[in-house]
C-alpha atoms as a PDB file:
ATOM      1  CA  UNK A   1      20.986 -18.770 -23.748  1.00  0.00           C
ATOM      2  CA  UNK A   2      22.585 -16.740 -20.864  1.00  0.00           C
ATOM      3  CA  UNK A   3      20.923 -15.710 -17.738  1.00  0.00           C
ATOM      4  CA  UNK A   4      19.463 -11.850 -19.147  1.00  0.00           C
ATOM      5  CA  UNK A   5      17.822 -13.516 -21.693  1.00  0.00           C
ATOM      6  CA  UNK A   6      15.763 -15.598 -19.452  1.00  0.00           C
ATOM      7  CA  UNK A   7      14.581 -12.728 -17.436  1.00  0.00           C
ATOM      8  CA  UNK A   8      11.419 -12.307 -18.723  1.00  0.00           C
ATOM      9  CA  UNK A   9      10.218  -9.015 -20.714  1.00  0.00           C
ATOM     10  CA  UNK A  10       7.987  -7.544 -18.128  1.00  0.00           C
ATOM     11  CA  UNK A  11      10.992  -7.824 -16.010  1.00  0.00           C
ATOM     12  CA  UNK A  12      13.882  -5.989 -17.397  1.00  0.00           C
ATOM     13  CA  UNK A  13      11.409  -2.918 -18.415  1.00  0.00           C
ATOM     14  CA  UNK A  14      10.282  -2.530 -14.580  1.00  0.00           C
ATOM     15  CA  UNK A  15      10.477   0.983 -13.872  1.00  0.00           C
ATOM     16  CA  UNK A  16      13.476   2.324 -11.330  1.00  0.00           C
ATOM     17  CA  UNK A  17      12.014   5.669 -10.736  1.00  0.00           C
ATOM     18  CA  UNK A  18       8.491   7.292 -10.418  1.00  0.00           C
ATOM     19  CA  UNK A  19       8.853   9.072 -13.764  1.00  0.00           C
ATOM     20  CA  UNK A  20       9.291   6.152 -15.554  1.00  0.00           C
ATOM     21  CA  UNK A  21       5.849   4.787 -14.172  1.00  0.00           C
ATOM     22  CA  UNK A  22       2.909   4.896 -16.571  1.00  0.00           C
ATOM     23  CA  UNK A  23      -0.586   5.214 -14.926  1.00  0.00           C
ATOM     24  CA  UNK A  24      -1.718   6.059 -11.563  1.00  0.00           C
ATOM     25  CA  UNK A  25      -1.380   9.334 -12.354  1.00  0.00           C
ATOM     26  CA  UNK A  26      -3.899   9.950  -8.726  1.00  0.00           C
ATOM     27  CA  UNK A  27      -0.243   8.450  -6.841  1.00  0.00           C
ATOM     28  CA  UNK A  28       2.107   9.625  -8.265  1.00  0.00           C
ATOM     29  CA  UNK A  29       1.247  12.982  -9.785  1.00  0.00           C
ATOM     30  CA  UNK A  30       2.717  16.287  -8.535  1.00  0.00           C
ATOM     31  CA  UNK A  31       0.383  15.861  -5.812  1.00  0.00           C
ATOM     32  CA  UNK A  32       0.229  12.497  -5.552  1.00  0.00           C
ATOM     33  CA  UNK A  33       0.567  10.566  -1.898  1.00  0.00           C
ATOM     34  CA  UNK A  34       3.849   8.432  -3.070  1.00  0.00           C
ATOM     35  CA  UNK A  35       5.290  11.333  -5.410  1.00  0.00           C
ATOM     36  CA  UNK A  36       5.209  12.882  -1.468  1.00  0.00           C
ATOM     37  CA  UNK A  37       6.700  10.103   0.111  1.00  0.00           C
ATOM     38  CA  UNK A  38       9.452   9.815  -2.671  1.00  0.00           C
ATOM     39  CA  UNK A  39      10.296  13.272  -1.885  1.00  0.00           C
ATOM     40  CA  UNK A  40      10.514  13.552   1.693  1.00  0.00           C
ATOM     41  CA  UNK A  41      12.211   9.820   1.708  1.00  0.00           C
ATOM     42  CA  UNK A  42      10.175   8.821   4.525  1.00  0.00           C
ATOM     43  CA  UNK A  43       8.161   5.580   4.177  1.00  0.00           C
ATOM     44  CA  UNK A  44       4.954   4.811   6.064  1.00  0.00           C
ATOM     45  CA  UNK A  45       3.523   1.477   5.856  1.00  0.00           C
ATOM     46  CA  UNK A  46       0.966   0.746   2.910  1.00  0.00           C
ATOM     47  CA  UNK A  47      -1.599  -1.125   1.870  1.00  0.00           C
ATOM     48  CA  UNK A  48      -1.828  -1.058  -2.162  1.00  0.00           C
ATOM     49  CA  UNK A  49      -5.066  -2.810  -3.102  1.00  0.00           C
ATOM     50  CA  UNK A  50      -5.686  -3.070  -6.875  1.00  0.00           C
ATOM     51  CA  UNK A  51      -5.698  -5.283  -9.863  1.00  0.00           C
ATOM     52  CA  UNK A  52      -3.061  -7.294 -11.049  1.00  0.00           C
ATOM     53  CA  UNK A  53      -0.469  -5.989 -13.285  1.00  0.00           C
ATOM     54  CA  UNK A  54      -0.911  -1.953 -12.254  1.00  0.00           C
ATOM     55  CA  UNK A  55       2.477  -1.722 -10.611  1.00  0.00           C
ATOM     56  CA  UNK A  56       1.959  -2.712  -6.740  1.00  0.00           C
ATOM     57  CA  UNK A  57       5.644  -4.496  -6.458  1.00  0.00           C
ATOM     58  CA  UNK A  58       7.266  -1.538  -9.137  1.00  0.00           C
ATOM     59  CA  UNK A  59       5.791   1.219  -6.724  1.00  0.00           C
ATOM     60  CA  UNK A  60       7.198  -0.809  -3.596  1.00  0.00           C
ATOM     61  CA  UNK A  61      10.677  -1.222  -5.324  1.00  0.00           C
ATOM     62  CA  UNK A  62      10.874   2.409  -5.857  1.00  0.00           C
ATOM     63  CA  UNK A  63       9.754   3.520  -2.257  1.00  0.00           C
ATOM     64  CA  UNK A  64      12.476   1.458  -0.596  1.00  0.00           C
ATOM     65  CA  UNK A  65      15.219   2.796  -3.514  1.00  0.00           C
ATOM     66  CA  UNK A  66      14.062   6.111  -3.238  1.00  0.00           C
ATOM     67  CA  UNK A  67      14.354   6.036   0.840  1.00  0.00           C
ATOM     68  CA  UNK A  68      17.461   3.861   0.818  1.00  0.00           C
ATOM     69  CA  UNK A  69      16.078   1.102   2.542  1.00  0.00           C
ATOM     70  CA  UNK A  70      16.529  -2.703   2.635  1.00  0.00           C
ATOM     71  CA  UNK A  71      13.685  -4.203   0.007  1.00  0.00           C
ATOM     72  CA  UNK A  72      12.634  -7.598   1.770  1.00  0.00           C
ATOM     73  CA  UNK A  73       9.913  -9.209  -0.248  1.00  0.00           C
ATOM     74  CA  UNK A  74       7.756 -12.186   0.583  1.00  0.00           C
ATOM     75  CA  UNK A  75       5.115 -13.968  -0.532  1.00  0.00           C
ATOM     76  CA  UNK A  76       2.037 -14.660   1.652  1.00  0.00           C
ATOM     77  CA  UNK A  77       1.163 -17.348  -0.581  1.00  0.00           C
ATOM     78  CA  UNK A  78       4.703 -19.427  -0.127  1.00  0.00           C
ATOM     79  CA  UNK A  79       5.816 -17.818   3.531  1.00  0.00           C
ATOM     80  CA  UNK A  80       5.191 -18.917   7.074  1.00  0.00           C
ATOM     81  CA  UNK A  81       5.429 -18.256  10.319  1.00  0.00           C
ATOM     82  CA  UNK A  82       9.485 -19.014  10.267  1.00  0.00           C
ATOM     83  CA  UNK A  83       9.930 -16.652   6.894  1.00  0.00           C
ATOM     84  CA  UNK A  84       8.488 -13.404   8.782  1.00  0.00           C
ATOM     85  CA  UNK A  85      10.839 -14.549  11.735  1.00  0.00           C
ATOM     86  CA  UNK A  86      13.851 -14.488   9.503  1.00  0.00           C
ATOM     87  CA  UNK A  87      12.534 -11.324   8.510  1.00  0.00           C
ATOM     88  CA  UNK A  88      12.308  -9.470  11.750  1.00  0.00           C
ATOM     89  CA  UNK A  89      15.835 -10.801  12.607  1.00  0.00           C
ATOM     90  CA  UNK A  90      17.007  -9.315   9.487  1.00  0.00           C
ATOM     91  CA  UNK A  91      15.584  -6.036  10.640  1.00  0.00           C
ATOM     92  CA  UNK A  92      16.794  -6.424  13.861  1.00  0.00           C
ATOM     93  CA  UNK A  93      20.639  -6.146  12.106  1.00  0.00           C
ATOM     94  CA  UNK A  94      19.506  -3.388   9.878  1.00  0.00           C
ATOM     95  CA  UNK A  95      18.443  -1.432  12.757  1.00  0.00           C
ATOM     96  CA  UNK A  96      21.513  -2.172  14.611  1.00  0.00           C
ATOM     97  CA  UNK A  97      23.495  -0.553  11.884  1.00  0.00           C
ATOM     98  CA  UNK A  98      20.633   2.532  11.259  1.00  0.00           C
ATOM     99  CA  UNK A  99      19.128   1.037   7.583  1.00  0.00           C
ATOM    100  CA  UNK A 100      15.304   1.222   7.048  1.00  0.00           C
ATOM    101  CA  UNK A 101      13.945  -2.259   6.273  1.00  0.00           C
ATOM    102  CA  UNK A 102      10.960  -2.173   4.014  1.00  0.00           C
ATOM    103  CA  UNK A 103       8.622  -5.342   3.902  1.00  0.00           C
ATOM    104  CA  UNK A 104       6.876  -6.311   0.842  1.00  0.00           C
ATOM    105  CA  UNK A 105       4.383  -8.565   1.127  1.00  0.00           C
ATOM    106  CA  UNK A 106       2.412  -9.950  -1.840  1.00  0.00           C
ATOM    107  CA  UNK A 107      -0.961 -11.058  -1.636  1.00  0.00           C
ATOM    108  CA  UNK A 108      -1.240 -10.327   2.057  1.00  0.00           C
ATOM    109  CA  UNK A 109      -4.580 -11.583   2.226  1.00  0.00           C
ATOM    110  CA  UNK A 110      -3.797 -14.832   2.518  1.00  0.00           C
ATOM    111  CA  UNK A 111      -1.822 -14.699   6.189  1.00  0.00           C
ATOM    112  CA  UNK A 112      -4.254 -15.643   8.543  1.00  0.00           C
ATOM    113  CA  UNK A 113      -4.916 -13.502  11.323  1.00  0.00           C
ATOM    114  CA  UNK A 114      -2.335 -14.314  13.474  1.00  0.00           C
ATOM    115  CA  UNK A 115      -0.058 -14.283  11.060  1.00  0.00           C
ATOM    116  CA  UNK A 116      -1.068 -10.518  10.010  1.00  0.00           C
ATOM    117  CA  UNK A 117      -1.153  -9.859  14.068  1.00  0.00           C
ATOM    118  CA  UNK A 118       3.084 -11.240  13.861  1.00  0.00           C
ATOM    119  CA  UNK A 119       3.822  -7.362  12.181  1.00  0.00           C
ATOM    120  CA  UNK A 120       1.935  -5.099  14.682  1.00  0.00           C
ATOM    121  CA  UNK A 121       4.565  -4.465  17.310  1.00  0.00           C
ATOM    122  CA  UNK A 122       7.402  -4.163  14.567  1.00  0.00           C
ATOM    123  CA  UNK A 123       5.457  -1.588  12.730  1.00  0.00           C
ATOM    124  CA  UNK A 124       4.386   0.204  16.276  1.00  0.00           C
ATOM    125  CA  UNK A 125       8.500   0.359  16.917  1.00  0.00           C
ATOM    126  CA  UNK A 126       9.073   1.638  13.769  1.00  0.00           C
ATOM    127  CA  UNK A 127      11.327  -1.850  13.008  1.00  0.00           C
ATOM    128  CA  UNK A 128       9.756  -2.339   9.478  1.00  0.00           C
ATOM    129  CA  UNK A 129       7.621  -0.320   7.447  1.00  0.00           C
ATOM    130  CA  UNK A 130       5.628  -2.359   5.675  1.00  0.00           C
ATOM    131  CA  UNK A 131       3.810  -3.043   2.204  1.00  0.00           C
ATOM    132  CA  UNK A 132       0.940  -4.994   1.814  1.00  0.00           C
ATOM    133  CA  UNK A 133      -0.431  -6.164  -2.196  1.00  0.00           C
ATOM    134  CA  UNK A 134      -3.697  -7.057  -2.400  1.00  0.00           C
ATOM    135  CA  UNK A 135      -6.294  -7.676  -5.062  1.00  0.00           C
ATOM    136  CA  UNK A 136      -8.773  -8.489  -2.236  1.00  0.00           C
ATOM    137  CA  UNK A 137     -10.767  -5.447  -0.544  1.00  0.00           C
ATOM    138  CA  UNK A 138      -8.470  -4.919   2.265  1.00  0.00           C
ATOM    139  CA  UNK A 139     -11.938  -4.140   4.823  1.00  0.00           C
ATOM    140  CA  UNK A 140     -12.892  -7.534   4.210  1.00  0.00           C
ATOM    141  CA  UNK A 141      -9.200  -9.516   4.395  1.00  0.00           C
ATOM    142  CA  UNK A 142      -6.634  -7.141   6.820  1.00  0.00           C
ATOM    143  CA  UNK A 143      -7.245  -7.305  10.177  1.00  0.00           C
ATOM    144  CA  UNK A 144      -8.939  -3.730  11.807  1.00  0.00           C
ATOM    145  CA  UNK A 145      -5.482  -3.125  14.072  1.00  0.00           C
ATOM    146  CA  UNK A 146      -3.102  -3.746  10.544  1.00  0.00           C
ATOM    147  CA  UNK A 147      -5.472  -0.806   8.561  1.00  0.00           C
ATOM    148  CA  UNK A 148      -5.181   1.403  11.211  1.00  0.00           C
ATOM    149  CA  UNK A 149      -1.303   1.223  11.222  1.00  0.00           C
ATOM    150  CA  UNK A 150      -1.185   1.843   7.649  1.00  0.00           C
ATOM    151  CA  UNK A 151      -2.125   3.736   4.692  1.00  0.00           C
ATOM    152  CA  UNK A 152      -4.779   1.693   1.557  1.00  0.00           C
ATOM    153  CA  UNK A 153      -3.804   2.964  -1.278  1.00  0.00           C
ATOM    154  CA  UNK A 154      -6.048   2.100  -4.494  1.00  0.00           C
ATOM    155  CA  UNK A 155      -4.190   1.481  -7.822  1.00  0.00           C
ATOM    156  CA  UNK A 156      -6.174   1.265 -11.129  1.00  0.00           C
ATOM    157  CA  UNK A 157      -6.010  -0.819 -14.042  1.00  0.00           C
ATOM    158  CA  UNK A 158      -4.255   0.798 -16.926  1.00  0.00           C
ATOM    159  CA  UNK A 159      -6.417   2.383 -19.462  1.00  0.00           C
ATOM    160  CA  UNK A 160      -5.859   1.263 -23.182  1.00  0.00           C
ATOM    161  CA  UNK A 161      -3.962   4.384 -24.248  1.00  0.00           C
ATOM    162  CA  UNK A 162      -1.766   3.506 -21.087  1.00  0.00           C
ATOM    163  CA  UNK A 163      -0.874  -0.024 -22.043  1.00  0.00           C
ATOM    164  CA  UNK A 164      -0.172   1.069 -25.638  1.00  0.00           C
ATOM    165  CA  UNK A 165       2.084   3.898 -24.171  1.00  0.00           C
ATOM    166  CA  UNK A 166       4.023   0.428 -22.324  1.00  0.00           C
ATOM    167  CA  UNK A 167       3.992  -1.414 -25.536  1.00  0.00           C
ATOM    168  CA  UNK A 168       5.366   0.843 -27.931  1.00  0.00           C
ATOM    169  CA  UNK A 169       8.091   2.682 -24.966  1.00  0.00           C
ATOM    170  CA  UNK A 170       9.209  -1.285 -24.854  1.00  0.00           C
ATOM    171  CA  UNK A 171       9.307  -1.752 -28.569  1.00  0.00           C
ATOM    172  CA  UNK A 172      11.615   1.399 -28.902  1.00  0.00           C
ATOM    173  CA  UNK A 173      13.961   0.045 -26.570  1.00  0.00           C
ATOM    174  CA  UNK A 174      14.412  -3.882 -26.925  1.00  0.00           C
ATOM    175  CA  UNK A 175      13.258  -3.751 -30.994  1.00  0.00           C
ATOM    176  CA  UNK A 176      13.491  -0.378 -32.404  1.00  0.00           C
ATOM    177  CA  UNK A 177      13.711  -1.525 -35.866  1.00  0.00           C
ATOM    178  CA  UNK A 178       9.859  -3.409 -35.347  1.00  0.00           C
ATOM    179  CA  UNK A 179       6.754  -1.582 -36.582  1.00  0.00           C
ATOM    180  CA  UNK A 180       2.747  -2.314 -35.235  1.00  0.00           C
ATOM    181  CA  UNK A 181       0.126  -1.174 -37.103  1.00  0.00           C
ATOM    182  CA  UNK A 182      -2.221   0.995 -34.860  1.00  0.00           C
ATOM    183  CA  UNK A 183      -4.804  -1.111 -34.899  1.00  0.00           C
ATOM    184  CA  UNK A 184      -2.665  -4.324 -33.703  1.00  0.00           C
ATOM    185  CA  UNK A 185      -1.253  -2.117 -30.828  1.00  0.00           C
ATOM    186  CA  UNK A 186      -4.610  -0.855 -29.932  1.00  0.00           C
ATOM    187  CA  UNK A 187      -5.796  -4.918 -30.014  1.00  0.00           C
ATOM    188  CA  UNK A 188      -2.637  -6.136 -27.938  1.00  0.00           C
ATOM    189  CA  UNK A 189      -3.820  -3.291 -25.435  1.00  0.00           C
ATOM    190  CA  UNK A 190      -7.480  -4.020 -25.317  1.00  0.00           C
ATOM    191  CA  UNK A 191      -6.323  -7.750 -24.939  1.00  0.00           C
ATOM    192  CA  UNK A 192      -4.499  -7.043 -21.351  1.00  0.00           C
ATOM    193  CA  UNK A 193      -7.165  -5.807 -19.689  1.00  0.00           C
ATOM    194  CA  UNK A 194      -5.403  -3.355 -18.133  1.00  0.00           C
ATOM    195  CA  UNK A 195      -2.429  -5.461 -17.103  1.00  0.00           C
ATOM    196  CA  UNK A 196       0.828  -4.518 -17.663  1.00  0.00           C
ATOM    197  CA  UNK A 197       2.463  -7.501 -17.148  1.00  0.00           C
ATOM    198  CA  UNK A 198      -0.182  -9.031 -19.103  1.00  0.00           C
ATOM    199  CA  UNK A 199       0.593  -6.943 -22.382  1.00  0.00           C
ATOM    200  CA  UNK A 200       4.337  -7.490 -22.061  1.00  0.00           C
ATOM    201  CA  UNK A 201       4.452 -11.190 -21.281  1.00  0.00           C
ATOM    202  CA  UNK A 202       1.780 -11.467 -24.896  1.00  0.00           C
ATOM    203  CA  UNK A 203       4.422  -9.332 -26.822  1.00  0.00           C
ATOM    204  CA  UNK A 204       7.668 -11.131 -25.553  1.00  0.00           C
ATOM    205  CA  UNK A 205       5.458 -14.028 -27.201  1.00  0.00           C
ATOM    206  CA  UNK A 206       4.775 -12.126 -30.562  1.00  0.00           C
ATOM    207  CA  UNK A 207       8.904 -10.803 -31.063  1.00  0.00           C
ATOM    208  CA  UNK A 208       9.843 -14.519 -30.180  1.00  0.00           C
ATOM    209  CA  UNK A 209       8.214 -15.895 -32.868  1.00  0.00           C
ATOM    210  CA  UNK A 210       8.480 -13.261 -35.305  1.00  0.00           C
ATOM    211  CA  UNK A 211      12.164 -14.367 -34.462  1.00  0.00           C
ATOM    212  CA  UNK A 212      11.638 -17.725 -35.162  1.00  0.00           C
ATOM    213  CA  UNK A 213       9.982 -16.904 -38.260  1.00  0.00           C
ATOM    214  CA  UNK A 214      12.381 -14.627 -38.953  1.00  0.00           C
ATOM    215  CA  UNK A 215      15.408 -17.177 -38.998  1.00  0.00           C
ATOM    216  CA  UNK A 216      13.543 -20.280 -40.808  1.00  0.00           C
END
């Protein structure tokens, strides 16, 4: 097995641009706050607070691309104090030779609040713009100073017509030749409750053992 293969479904069909994003239509419509951001290539620091698999790390990718900044991402869960060190000094460099460094940071609500106080005077100097993911309400788990230096952004789960619009865009591309009946599709869909990720990682599991079956 080489290394693409083990990259898991969800994975290699991220989206690289806006247009390729399905859902949060309220974001990244015409109107739409990020579809704005995108355009003018100017990132401000964000708070997206929503369920998981709705596209909080795609929509993060895409910012930084889009504004050809340095991605950085972290994970509150797994990071200390050290790791947002390392970060700042990495900013530090990027500043020194004029690139934007974006900070993602999943799960934010689990620094504590000195660890959330640590990006307040690099956002203030315009060092780091920075992206908080949440699936906590951010009133209740970012510190007061943190929401006032950035912008919450709510993403919804993905309606069943959504999902199956995921499924079947997938199918076309990594198994063209593979038919679902409607009302499997519309079960797989109903069965991710609105998680992306979710739907993918179950049919990855279905077309690997249709495989299997396939070659017995």
């Amino acid at each position: 097995m080489n290394m693409s293969q083990r990259i898991p479904l969800a994975e290699k069909m991220r989206p690289k641009s806006l247009n390729e994003v399905v859902g949060q239509q309220h974001l990244i419509g015409e109107n739409g706050i990020l579809r704005k951001i995108v355009a003018k290539k100017e990132p401000v620091s964000l708070i997206f607070w929503g369920p998981a698999g709705t596209g909080k790390t795609t929509l993060s990718r895409i910012i930084a691309k889009e504004a050809e900044a340095d991605f950085i991402e972290i994970s509150a869960v797994t990071s200390g104090k050290k790791d947002i060190e390392k970060v700042i000094e990495h900013a530090r460099q990027n500043w020194n030779l004029g690139i934007r460094t974006i900070l993602f940071v999943d799960e934010i609500h689990r620094f504590n609040k000195s660890q959330q106080d640590a990006f307040l005077p690099h956002i203030e100097s315009g060092l780091i713009n920075l992206i908080g993911a949440t699936t906590e309400n951010p009133a209740f788990e970012i510190i007061t100073p943190l929401l006032s230096r950035s912008r919450v952004l709510s993403l919804r789960p993905l309606d069943t017509e959504e999902i199956s619009k995921i499924i079947k865009n997938t199918l076309k591309k990594v198994s063209p030749k593979t038919k679902i009946e409607p009302e499997a599709l519309k079960i797989l869909a109903k069965i991710s409750s609105g998680d992306a990720r979710n739907a993918l990682g179950n049919l990855e599991l279905i077309l690997n053992l249709d495989r299997k079956s396939g070659s017995a």
